[in-house]
PDB file of N, CA and C in Angstrom:
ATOM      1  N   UNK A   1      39.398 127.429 150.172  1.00  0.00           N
ATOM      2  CA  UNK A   1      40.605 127.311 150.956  1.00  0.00           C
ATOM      3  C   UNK A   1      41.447 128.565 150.747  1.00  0.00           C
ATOM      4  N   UNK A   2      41.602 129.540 151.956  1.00  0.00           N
ATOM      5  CA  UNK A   2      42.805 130.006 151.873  1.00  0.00           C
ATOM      6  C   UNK A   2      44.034 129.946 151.074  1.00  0.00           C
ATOM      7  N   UNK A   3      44.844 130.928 150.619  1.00  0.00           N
ATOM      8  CA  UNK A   3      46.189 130.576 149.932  1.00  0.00           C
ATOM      9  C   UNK A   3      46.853 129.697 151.413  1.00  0.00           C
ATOM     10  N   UNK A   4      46.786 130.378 152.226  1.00  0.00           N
ATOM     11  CA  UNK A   4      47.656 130.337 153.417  1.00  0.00           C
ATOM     12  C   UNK A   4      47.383 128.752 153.833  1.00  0.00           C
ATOM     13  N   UNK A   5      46.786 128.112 153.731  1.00  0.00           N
ATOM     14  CA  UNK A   5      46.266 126.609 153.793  1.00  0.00           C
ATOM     15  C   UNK A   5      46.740 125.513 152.657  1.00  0.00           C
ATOM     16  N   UNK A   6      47.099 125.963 151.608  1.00  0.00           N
ATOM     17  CA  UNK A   6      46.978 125.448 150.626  1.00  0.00           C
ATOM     18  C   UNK A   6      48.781 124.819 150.805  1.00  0.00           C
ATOM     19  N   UNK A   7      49.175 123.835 150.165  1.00  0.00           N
ATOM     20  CA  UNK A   7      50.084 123.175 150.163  1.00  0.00           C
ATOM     21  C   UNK A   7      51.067 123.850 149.793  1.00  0.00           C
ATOM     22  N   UNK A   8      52.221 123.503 149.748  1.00  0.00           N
ATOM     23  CA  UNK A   8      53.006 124.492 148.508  1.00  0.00           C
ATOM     24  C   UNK A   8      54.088 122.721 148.027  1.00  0.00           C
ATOM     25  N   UNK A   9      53.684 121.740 147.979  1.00  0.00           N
ATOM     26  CA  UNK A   9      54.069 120.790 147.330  1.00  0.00           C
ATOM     27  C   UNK A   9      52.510 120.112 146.678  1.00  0.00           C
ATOM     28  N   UNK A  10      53.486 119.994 145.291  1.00  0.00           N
ATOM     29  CA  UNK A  10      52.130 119.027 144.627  1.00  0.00           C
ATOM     30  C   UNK A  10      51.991 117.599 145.027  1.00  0.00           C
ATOM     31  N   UNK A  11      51.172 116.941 145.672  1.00  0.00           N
ATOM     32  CA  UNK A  11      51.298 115.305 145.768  1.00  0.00           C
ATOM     33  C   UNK A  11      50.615 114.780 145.040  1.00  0.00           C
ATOM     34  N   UNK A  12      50.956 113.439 144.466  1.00  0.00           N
ATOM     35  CA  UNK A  12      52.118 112.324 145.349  1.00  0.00           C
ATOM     36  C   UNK A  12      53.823 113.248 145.187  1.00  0.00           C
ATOM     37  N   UNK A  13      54.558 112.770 146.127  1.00  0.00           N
ATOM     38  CA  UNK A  13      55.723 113.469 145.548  1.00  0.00           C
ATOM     39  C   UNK A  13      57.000 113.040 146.411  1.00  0.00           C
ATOM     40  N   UNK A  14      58.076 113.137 145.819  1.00  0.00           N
ATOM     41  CA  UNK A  14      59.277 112.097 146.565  1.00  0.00           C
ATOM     42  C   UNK A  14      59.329 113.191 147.827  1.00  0.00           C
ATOM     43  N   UNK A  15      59.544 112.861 149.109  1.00  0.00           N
ATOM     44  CA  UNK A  15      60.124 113.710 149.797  1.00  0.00           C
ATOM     45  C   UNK A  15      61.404 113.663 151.055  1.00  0.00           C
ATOM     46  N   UNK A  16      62.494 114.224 150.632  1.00  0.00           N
ATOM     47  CA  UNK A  16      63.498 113.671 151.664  1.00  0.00           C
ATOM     48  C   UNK A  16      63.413 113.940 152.341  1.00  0.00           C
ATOM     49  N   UNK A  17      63.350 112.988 153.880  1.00  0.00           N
ATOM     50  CA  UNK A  17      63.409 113.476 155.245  1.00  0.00           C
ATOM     51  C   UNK A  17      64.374 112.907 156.300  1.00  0.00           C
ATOM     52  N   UNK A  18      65.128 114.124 156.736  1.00  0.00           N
ATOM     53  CA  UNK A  18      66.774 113.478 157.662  1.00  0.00           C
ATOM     54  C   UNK A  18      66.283 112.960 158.598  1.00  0.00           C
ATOM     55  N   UNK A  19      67.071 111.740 159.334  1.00  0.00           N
ATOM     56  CA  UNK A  19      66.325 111.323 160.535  1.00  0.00           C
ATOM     57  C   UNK A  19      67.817 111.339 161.375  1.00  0.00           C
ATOM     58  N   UNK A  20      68.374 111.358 162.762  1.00  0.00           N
ATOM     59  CA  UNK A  20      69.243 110.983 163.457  1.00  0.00           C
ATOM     60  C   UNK A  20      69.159 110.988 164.621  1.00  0.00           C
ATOM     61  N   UNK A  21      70.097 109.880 164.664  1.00  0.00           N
ATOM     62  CA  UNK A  21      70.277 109.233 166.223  1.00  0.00           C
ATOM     63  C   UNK A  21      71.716 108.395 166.570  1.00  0.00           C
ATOM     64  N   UNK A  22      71.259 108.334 167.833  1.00  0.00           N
ATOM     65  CA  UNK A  22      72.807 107.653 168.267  1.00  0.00           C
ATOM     66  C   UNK A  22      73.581 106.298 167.016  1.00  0.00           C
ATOM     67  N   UNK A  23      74.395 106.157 166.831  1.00  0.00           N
ATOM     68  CA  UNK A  23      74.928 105.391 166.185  1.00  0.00           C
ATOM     69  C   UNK A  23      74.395 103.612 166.374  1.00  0.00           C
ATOM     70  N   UNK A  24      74.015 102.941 166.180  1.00  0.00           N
ATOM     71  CA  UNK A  24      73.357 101.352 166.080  1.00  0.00           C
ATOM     72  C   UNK A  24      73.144 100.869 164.746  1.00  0.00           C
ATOM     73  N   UNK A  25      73.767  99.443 164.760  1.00  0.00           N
ATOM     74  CA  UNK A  25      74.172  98.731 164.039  1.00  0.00           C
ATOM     75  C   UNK A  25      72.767  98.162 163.172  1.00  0.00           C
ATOM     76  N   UNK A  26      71.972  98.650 163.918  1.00  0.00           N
ATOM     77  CA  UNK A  26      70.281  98.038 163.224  1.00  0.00           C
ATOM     78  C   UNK A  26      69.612  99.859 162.877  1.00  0.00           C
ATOM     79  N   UNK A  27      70.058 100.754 163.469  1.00  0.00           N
ATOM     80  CA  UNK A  27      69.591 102.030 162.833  1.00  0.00           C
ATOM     81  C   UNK A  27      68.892 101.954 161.975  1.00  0.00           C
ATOM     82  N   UNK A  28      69.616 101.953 160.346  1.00  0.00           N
ATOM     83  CA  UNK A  28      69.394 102.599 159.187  1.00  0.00           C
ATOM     84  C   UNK A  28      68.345 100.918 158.896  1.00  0.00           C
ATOM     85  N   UNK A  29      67.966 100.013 159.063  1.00  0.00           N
ATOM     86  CA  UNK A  29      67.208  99.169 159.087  1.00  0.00           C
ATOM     87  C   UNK A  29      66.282  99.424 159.849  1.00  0.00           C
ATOM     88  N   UNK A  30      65.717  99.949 160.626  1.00  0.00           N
ATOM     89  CA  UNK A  30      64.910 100.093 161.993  1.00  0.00           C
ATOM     90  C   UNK A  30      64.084 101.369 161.354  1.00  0.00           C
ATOM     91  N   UNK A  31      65.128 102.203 160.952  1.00  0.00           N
ATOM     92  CA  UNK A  31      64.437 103.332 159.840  1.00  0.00           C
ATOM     93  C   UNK A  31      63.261 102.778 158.609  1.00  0.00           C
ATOM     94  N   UNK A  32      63.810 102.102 158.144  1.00  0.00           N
ATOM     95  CA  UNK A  32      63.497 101.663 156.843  1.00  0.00           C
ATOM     96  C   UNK A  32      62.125 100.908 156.926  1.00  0.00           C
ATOM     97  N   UNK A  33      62.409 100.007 158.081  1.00  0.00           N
ATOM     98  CA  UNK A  33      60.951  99.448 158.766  1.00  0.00           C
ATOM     99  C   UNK A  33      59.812 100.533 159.304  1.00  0.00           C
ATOM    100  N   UNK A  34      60.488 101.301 159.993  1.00  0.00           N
ATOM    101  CA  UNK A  34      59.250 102.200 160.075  1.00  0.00           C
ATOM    102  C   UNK A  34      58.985 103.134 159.100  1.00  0.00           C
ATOM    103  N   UNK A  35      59.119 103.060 158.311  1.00  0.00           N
ATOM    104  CA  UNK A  35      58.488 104.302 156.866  1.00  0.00           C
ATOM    105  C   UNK A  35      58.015 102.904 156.199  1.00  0.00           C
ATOM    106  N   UNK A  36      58.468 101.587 155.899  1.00  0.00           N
ATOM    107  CA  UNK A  36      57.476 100.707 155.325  1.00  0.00           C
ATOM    108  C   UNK A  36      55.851 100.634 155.613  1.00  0.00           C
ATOM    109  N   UNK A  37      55.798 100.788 157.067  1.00  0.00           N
ATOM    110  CA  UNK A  37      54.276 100.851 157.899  1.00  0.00           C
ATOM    111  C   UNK A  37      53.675 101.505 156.706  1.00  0.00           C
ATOM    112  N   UNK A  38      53.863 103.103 156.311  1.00  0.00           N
ATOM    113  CA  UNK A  38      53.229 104.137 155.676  1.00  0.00           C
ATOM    114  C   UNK A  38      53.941 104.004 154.115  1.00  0.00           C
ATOM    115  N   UNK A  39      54.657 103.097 153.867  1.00  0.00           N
ATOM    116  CA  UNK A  39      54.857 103.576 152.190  1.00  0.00           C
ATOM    117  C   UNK A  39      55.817 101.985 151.800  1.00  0.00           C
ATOM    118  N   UNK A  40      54.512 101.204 151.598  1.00  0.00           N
ATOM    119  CA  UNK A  40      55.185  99.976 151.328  1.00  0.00           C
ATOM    120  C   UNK A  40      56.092  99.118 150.389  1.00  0.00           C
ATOM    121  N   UNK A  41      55.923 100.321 149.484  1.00  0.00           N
ATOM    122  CA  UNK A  41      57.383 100.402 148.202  1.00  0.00           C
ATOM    123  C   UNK A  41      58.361 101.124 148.511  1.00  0.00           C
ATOM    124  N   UNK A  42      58.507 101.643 149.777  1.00  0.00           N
ATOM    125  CA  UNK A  42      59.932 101.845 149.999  1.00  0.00           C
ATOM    126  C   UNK A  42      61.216 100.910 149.605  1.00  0.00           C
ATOM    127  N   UNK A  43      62.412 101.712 149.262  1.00  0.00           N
ATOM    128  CA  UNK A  43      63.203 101.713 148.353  1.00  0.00           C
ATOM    129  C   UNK A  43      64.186 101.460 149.718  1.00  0.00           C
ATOM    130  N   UNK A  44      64.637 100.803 150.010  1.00  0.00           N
ATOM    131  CA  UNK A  44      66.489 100.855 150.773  1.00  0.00           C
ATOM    132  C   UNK A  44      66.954 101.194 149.813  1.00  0.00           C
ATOM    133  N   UNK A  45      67.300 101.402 149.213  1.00  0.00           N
ATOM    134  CA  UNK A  45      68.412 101.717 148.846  1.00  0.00           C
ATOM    135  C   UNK A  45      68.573 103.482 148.563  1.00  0.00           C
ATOM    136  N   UNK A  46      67.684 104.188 148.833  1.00  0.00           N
ATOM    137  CA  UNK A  46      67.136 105.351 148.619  1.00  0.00           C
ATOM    138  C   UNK A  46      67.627 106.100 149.749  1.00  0.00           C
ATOM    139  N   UNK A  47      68.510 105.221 150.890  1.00  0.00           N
ATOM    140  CA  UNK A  47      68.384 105.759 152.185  1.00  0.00           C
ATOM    141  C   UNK A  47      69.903 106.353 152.257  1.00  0.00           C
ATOM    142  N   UNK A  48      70.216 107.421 152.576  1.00  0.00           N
ATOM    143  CA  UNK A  48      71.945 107.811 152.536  1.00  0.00           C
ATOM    144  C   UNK A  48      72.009 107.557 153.781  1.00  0.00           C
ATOM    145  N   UNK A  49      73.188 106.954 154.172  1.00  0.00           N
ATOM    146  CA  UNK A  49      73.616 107.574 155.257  1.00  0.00           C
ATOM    147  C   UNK A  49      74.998 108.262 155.379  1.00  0.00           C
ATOM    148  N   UNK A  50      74.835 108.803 156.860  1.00  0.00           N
ATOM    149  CA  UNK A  50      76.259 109.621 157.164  1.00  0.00           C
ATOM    150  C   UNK A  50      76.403 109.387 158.899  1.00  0.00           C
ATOM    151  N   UNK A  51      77.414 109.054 159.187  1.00  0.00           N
ATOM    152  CA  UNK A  51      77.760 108.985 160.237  1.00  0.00           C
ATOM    153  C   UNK A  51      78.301 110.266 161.153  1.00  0.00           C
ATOM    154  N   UNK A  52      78.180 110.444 161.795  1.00  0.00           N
ATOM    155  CA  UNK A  52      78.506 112.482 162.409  1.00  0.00           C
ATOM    156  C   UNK A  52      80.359 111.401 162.932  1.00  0.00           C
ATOM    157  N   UNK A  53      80.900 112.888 162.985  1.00  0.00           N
ATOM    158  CA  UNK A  53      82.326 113.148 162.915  1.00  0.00           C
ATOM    159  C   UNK A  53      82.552 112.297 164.404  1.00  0.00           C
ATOM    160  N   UNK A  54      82.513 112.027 165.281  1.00  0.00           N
ATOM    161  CA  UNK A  54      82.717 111.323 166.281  1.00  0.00           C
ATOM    162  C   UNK A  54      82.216 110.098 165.790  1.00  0.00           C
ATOM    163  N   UNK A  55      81.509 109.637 165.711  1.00  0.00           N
ATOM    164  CA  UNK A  55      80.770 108.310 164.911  1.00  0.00           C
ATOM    165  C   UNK A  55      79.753 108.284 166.301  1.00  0.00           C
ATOM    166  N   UNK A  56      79.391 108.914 166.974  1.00  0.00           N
ATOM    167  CA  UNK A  56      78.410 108.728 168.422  1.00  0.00           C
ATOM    168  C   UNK A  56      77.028 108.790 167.431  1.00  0.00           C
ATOM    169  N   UNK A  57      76.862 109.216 166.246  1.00  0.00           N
ATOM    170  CA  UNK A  57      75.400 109.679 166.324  1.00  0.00           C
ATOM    171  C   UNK A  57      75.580 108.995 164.278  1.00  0.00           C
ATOM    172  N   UNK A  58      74.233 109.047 163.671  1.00  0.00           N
ATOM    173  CA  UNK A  58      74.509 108.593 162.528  1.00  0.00           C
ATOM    174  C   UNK A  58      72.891 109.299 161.661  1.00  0.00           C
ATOM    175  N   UNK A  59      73.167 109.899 160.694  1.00  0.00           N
ATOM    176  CA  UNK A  59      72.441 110.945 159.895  1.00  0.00           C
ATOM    177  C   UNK A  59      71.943 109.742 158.720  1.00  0.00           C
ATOM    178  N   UNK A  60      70.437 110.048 158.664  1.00  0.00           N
ATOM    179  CA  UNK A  60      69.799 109.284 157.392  1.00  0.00           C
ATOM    180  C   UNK A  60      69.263 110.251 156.419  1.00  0.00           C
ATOM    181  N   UNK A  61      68.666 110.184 155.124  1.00  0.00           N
ATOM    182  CA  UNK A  61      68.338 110.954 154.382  1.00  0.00           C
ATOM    183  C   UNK A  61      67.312 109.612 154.019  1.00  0.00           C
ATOM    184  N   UNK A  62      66.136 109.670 154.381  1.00  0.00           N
ATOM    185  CA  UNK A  62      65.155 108.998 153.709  1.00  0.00           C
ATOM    186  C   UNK A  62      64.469 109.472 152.675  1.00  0.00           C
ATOM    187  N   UNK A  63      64.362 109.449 151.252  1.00  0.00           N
ATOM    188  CA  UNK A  63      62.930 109.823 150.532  1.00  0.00           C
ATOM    189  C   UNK A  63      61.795 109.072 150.478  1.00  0.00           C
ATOM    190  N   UNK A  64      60.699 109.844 150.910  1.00  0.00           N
ATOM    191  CA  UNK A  64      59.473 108.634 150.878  1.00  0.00           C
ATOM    192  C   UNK A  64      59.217 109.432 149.576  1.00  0.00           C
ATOM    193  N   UNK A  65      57.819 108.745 149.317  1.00  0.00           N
ATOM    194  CA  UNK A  65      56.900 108.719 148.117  1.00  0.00           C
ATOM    195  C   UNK A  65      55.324 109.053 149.114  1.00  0.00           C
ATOM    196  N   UNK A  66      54.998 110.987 149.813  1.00  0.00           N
ATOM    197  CA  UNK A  66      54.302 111.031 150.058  1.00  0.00           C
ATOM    198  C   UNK A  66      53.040 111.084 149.090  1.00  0.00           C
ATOM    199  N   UNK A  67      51.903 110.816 149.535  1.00  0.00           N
ATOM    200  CA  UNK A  67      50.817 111.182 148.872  1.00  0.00           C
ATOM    201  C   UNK A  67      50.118 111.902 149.252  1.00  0.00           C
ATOM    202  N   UNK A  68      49.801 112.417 150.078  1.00  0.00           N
ATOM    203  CA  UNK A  68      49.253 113.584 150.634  1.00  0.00           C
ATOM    204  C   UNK A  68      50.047 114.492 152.120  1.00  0.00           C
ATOM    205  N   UNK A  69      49.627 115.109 152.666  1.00  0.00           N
ATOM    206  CA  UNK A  69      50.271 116.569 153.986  1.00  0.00           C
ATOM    207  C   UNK A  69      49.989 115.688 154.707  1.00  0.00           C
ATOM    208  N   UNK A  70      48.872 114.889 155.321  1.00  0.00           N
ATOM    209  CA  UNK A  70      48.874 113.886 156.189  1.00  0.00           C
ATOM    210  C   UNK A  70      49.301 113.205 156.075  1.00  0.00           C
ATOM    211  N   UNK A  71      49.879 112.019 154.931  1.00  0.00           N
ATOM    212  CA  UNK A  71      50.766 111.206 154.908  1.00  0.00           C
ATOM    213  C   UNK A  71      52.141 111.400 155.600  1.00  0.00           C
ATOM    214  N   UNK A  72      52.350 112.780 154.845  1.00  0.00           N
ATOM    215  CA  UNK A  72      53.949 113.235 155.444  1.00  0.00           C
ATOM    216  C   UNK A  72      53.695 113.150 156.973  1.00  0.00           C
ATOM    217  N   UNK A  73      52.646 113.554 157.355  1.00  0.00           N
ATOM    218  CA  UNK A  73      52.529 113.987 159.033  1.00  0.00           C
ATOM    219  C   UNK A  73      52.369 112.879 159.831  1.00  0.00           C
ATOM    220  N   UNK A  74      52.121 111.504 159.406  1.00  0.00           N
ATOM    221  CA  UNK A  74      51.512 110.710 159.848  1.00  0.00           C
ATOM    222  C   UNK A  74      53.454 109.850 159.971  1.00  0.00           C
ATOM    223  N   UNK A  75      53.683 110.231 158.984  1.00  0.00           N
ATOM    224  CA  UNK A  75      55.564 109.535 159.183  1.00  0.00           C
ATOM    225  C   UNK A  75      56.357 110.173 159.829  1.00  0.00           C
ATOM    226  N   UNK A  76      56.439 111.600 159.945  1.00  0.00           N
ATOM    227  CA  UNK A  76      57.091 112.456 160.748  1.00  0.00           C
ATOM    228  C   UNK A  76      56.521 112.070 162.391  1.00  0.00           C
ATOM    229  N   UNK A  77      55.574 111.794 162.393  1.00  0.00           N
ATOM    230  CA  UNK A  77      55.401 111.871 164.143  1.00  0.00           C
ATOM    231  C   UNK A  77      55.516 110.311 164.421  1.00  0.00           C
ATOM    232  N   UNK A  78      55.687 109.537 163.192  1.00  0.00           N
ATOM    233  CA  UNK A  78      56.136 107.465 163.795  1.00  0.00           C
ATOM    234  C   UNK A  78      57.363 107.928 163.879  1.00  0.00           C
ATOM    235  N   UNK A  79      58.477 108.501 163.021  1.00  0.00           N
ATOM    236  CA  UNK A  79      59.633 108.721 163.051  1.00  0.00           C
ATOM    237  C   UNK A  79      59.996 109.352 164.761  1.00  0.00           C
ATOM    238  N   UNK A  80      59.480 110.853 164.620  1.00  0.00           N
ATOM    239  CA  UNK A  80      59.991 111.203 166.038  1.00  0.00           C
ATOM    240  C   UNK A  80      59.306 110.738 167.353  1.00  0.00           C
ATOM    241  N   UNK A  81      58.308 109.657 167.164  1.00  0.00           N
ATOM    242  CA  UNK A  81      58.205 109.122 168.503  1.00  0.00           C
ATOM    243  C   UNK A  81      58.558 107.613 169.042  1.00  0.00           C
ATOM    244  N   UNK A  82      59.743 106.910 167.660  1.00  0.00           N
ATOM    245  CA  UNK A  82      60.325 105.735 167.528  1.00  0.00           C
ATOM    246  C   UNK A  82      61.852 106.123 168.786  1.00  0.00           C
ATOM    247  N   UNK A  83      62.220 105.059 169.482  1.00  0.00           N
ATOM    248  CA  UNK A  83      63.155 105.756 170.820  1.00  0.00           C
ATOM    249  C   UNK A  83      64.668 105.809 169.984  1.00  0.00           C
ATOM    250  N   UNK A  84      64.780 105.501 169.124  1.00  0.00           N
ATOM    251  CA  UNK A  84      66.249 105.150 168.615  1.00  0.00           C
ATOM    252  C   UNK A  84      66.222 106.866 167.814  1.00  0.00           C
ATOM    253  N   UNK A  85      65.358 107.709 167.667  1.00  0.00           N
ATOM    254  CA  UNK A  85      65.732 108.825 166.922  1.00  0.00           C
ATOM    255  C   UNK A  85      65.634 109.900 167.840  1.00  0.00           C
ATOM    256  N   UNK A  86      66.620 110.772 167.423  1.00  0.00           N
ATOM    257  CA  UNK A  86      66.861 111.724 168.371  1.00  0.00           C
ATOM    258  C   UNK A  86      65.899 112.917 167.846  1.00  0.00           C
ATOM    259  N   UNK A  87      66.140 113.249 166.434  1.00  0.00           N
ATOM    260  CA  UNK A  87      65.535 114.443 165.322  1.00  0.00           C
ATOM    261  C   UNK A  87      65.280 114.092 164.311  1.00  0.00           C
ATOM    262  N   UNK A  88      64.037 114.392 163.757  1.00  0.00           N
ATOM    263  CA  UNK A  88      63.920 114.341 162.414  1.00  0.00           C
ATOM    264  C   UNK A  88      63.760 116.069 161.762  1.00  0.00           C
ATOM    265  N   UNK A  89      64.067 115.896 160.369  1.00  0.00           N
ATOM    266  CA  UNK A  89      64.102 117.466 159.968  1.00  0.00           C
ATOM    267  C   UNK A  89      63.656 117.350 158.355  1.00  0.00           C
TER     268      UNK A  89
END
């Protein structure tokens, strides 16, 4: 393998990932359900949130517990193709 291929995180490993979208009262629950699919010891309580300065939109900070580059990839694309999220980062 290439350097250029090679990971630059060791797994398993906590990893925070922002998610946001319009403001809803089931959001930060709706979140939480979909990263359970892929990491079934997810933690609520692990989840920050922040509401953006208008309150229209509402910022999560999830850490999962990836285990591998596909794991991460496999939650990043349930995340951004769930309709309630605008961005994940």
């Amino acid at each position: 393998m290439s350097p250029m291929n090679e990971s630059l995180f060791e797994f398993p490993c906590d990893f925070p990932i922002k998610v946001m979208g319009k403001s809803h009262p089931e959001f930060a629950e709706t979140i939480v359900a979909v990263i359970r699919q892929f990491d079934s010891g997810f933690d609520a309580s692990r989840v920050e949130v922040r509401p953006s300065s208008g309150g229209n939109y509402t910022g999560l900070t999830v850490t999962v517990r990836a285990v591998s580059r596909e794991h991460l990839d496999t939650i990043y694309l349930a995340l951004t193709g769930h309709p309630m999220v605008k961005v994940v980062l």
